[in-house]
Protein backbone atom coordinates (compact mmCIF):
# COMPACT_ATOMS: atom_id res chain seq x y z
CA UNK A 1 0.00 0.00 0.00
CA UNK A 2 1.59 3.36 -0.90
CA UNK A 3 1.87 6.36 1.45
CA UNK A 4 -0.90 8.20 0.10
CA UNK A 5 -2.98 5.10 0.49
CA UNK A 6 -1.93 5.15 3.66
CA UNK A 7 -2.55 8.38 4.59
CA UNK A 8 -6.22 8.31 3.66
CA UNK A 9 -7.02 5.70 6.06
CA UNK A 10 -6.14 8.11 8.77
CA UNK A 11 -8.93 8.81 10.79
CA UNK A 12 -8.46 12.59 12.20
CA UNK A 13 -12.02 13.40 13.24
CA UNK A 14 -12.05 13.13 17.18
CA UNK A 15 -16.03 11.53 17.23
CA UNK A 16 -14.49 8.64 15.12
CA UNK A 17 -10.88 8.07 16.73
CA UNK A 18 -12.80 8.03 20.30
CA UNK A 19 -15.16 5.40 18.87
CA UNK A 20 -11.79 3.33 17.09
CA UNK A 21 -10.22 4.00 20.44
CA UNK A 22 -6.48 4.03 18.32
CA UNK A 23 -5.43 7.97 18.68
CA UNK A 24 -3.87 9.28 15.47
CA UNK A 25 -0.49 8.39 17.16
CA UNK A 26 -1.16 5.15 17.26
CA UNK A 27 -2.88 5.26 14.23
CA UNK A 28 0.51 6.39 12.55
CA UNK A 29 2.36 3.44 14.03
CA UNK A 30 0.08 0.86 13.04
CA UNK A 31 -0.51 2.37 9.22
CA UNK A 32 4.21 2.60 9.71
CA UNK A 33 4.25 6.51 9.07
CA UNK A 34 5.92 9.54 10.42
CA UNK A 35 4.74 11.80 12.61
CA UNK A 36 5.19 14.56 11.04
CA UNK A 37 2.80 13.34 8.34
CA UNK A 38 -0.04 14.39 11.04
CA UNK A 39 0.78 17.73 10.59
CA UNK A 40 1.57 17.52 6.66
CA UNK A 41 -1.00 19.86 5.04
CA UNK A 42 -1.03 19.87 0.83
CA UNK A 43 -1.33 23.31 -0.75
CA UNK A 44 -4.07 23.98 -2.10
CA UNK A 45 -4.30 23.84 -5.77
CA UNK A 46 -4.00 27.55 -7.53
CA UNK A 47 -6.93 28.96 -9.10
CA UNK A 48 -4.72 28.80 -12.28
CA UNK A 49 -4.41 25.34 -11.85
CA UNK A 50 -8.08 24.60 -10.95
CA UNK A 51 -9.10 26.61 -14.61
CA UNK A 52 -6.68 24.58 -16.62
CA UNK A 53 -7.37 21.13 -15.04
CA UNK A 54 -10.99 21.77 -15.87
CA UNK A 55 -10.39 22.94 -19.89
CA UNK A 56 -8.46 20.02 -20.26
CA UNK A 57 -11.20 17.76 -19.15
CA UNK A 58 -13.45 19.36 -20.87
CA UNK A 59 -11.19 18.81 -24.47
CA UNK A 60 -11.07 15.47 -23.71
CA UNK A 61 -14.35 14.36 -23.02
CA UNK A 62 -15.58 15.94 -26.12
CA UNK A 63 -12.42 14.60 -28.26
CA UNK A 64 -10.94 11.87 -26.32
CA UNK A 65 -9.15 10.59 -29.02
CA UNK A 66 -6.85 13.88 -28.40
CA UNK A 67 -3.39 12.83 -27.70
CA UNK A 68 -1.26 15.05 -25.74
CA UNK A 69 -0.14 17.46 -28.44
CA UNK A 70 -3.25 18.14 -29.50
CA UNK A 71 -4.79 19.04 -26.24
CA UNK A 72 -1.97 21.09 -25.85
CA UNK A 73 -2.42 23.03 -29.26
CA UNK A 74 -6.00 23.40 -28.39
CA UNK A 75 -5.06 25.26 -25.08
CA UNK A 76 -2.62 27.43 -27.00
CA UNK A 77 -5.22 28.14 -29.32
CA UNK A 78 -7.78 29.77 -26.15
CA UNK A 79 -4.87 31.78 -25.23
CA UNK A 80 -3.76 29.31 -22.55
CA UNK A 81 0.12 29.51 -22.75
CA UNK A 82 1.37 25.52 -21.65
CA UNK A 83 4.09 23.04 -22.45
CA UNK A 84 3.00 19.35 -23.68
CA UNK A 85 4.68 18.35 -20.29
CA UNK A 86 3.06 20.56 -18.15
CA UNK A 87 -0.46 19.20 -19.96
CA UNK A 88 0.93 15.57 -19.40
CA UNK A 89 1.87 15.61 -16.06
CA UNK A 90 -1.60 16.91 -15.27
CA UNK A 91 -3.63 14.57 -17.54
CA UNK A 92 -1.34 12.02 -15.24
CA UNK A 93 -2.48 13.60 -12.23
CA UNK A 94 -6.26 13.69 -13.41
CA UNK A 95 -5.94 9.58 -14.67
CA UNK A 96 -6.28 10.79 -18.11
CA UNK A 97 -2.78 9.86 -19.21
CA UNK A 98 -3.23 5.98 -19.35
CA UNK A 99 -5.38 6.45 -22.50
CA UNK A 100 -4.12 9.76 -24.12
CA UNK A 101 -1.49 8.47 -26.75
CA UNK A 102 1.64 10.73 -27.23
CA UNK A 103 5.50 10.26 -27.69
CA UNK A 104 6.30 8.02 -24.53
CA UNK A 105 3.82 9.34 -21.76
CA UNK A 106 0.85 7.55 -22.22
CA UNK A 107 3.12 4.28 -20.47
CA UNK A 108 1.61 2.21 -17.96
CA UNK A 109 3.30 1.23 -14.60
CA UNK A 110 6.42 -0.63 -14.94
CA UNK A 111 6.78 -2.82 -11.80
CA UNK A 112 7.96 -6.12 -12.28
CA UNK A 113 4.66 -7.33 -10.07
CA UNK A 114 2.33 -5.61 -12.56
CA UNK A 115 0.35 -7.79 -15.85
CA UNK A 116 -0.22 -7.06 -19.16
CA UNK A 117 -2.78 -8.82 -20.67
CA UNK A 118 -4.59 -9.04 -24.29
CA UNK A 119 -7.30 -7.23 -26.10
CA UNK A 120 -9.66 -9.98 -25.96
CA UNK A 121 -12.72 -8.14 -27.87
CA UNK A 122 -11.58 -7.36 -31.17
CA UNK A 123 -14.55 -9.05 -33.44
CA UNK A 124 -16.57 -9.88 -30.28
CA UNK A 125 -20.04 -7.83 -29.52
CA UNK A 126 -21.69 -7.92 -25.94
CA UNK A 127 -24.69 -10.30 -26.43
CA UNK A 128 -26.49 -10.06 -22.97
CA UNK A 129 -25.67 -9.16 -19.87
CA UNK A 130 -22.73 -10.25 -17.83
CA UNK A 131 -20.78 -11.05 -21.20
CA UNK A 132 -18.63 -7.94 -21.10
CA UNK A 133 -17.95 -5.94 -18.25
CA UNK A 134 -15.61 -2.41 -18.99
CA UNK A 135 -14.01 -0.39 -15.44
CA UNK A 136 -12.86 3.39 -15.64
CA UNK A 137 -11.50 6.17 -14.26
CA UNK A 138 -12.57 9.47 -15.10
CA UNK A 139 -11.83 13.33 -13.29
CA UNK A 140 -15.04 14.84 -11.72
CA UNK A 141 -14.13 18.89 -10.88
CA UNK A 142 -15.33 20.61 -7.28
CA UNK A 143 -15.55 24.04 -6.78
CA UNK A 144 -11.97 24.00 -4.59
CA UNK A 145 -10.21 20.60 -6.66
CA UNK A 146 -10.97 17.15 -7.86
CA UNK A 147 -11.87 13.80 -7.19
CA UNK A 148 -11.84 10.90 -9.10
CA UNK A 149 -14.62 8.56 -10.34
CA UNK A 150 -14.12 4.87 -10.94
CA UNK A 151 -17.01 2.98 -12.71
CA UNK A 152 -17.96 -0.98 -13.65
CA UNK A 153 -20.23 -0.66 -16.96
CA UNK A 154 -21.77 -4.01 -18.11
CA UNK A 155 -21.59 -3.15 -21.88
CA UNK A 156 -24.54 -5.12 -22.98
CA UNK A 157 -26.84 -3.20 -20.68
CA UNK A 158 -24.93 0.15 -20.22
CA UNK A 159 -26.15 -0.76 -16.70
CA UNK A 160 -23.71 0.81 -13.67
CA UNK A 161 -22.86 -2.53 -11.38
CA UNK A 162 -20.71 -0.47 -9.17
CA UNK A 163 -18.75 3.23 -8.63
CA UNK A 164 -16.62 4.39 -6.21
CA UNK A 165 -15.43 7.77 -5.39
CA UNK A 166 -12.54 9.49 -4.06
CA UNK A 167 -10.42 12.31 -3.51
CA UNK A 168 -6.92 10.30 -4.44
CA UNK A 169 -5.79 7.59 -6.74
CA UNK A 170 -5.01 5.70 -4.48
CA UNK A 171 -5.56 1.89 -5.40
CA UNK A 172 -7.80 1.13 -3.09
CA UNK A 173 -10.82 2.90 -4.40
CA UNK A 174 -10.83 1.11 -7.71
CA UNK A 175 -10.10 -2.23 -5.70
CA UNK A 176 -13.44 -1.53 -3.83
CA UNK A 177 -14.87 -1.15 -7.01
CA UNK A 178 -14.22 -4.57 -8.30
CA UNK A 179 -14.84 -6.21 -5.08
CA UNK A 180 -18.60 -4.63 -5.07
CA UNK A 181 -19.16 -5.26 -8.57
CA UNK A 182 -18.16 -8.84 -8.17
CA UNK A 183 -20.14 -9.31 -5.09
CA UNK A 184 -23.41 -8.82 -7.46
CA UNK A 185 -21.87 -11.03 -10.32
CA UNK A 186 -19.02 -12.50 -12.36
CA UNK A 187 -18.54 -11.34 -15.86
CA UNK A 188 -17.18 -13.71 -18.46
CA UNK A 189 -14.72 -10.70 -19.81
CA UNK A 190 -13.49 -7.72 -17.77
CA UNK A 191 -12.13 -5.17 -20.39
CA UNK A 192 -9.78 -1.99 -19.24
CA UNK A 193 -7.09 0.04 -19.98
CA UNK A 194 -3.96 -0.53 -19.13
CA UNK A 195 -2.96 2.13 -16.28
CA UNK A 196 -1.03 1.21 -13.43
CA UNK A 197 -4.39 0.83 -11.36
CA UNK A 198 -5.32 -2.33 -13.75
CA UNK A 199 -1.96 -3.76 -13.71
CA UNK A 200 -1.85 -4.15 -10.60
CA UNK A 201 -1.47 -7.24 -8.61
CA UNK A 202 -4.18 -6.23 -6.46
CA UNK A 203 -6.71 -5.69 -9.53
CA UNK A 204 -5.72 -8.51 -11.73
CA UNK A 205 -5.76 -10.70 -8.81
CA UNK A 206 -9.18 -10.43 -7.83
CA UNK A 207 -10.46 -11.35 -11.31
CA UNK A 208 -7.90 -14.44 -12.26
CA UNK A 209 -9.13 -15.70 -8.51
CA UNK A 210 -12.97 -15.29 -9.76
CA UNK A 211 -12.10 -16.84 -12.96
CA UNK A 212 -13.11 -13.79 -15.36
CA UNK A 213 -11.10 -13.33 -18.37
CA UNK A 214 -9.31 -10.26 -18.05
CA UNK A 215 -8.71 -7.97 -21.28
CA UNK A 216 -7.03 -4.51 -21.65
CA UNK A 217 -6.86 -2.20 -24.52
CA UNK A 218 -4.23 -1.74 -26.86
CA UNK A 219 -1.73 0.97 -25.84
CA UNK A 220 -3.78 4.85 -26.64
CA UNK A 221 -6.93 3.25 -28.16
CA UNK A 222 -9.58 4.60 -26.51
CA UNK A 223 -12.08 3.28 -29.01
CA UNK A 224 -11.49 -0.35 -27.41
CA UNK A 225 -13.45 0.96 -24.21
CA UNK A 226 -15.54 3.07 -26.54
CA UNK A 227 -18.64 2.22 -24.28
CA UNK A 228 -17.21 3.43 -21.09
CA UNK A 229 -15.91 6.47 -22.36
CA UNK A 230 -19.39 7.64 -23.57
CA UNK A 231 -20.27 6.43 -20.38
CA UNK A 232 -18.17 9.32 -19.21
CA UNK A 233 -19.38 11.95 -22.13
CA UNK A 234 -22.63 11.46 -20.31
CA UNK A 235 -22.17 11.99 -16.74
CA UNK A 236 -20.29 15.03 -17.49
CA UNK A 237 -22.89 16.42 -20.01
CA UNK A 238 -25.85 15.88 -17.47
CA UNK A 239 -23.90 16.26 -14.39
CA UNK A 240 -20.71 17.31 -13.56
CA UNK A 241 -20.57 20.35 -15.86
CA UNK A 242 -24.11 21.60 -14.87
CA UNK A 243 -23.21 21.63 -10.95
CA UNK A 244 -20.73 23.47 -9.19
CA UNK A 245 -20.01 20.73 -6.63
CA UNK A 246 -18.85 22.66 -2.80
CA UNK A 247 -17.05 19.58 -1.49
CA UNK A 248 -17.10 15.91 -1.38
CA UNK A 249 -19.89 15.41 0.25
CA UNK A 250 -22.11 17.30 -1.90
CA UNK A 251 -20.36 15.60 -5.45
CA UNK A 252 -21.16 12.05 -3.46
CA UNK A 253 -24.62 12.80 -3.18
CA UNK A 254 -25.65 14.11 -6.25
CA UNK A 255 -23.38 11.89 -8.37
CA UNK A 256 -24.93 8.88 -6.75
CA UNK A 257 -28.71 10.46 -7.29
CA UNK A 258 -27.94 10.86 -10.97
CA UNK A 259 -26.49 7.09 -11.13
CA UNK A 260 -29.90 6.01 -10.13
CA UNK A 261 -31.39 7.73 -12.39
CA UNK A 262 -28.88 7.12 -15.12
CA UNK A 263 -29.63 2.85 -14.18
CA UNK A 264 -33.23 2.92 -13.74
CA UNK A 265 -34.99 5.75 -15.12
CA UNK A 266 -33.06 7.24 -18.32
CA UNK A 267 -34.15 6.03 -21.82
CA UNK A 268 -31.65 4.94 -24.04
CA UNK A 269 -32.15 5.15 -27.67
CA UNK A 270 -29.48 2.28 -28.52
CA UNK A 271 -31.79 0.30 -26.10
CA UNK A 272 -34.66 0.88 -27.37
CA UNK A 273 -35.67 3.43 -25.16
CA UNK A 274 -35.46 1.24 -22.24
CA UNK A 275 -33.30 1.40 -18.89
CA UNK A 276 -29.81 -0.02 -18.67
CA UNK A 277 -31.56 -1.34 -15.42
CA UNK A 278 -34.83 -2.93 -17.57
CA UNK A 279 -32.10 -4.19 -19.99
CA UNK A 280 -29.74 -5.75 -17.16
CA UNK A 281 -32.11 -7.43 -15.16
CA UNK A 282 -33.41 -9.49 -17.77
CA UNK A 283 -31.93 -12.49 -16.46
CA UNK A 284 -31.27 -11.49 -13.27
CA UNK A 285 -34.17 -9.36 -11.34
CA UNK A 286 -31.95 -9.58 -7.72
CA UNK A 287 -28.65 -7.27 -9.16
CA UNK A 288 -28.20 -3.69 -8.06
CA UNK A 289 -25.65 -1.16 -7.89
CA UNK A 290 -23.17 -0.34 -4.77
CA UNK A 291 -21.66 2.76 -4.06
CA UNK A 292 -19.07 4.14 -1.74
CA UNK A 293 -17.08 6.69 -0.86
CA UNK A 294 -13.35 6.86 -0.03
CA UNK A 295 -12.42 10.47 1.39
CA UNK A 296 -9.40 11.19 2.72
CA UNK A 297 -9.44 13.06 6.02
């Protein structure tokens, strides 16, 4: 588990460490940290930063086959006065970078523990539900920074199974993901990119164990998870960009109201103008979707 993963397991609210009975001294001995990470407080991203985070999500959800360079360009074009690293390091920060191809910076993880595995789709179309499963990450803006949205799409159904939340990428958000998601079902393919988060021993793990097969896209093609990432043109279209969220709390709660709608009440026209939750539950009537957030203190 990585220090930041660590760190957002701290539990600094006195209600809850009285209730725990571990103070946040002993909290830092059991979770091996330093003290001085108690008092560690992050600056607080710059309202420069903030405006150009957003623009660049914005370019991307509408063009997401926009590499680097020609997010970058776009910027420059608006008057917005960025290198192609700058823009890289914060499509990295935002999760973006894992499917944004450009010259070397669209790489995956490269720890010996972490698995590569094939495209298993090409030629193959989602025939009912539980065939193909896709997972996600995507940016969601608040009014003072970001969090970050994971999301399990069955692709026959555009149905939600499970999303998760949270104000890091940390691992463990996405891990939750997959553990809620298969807690409902099993897929017989689990498609995703091929960031570090899906590499990961943790991730890949959970799926060999429940005997899914486990595919990832080709290196910068985000048409291969073409479903998911119109998943994502949606949510921001009827969401995100029409609220300005005040924290956490608030994003939580009206993401996870607009997920129920999205499963059970939204007509989709590539359905037939029936719910991803109508569609889904065809064979199946008992499956719902699970939701939870992970907010660091």
């Amino acid at each position: 588990m990585s220090k930041e993963e660590r760190m957002g397991l701290l539990e600094r609210e006195a209600s809850v460490t009285r209730v725990a009975g571990l103070s946040l001294l002993a909290q830092t001995r059991l979770l091996e940290l330093n003290r001085t990470s108690l008092y560690y407080q992050p600056a607080p991203p710059s309202n420069e930063e903030l405006l150009l985070k957003r623009r660049i999500d914005e370019i991307y959800t509408a063009h997401p086959f926009y590499g680097i360079r020609r997010i970058t360009a776009q910027l420059h074009q608006e008057g917005m006065l960025v290198n192609h690293k700058a823009v890289a390091r914060h499509m990295r920060e935002m999760g973006l970078a894992g499917i944004a191809p450009g010259p070397n910076l669209s790489r995956g993880s490269k720890r010996a523990s972490d698995s590569k595995y094939p495209y298993l789709l090409r030629g193959v179309v989602a025939s009912y539900p539980d065939h193909v499963w896709g997972v996600d990450i995507t940016y969601v803006r608040i009014e003072s920074g970001w969090l970050y949205l994971v999301a399990v799409l069955d692709w026959f159904s555009r149905y939600i199974v499970s999303w998760e939340l949270s104000q890091s990428l940390g691992q463990s958000f996405v891990t939750s993901a997959v553990v809620n998601a298969l807690s409902t079902a099993k897929p017989e393919i689990w498609n995703s990119d091929q960031g570090s988060h899906f590499t990961s021993p943790q991730y890949t793990g959970l799926l060999t164990h429940a005997g899914v097969q486990v595919s990832m896209d080709g290196r910068g093609r985000y048409v291969d998870n073409i479903f998911t990432e119109r998943l994502w043109r949606t949510i921001k279209y009827e969401e995100v960009y029409l609220h300005e969220y005040s924290s956490p709390r608030e994003a939580r709660q009206s993401l996870s109201s607009y997920i129920e709608f999205y499963n059970h009440e939204r007509l989709h026209q590539a359905l037939g103008y029936q719910t991803p939750a109508n569609i889904y539950r065809q064979i199946n009537t008992q499956k719902g979707v699970s939701s939870t957030l992970f907010l660091a203190s």
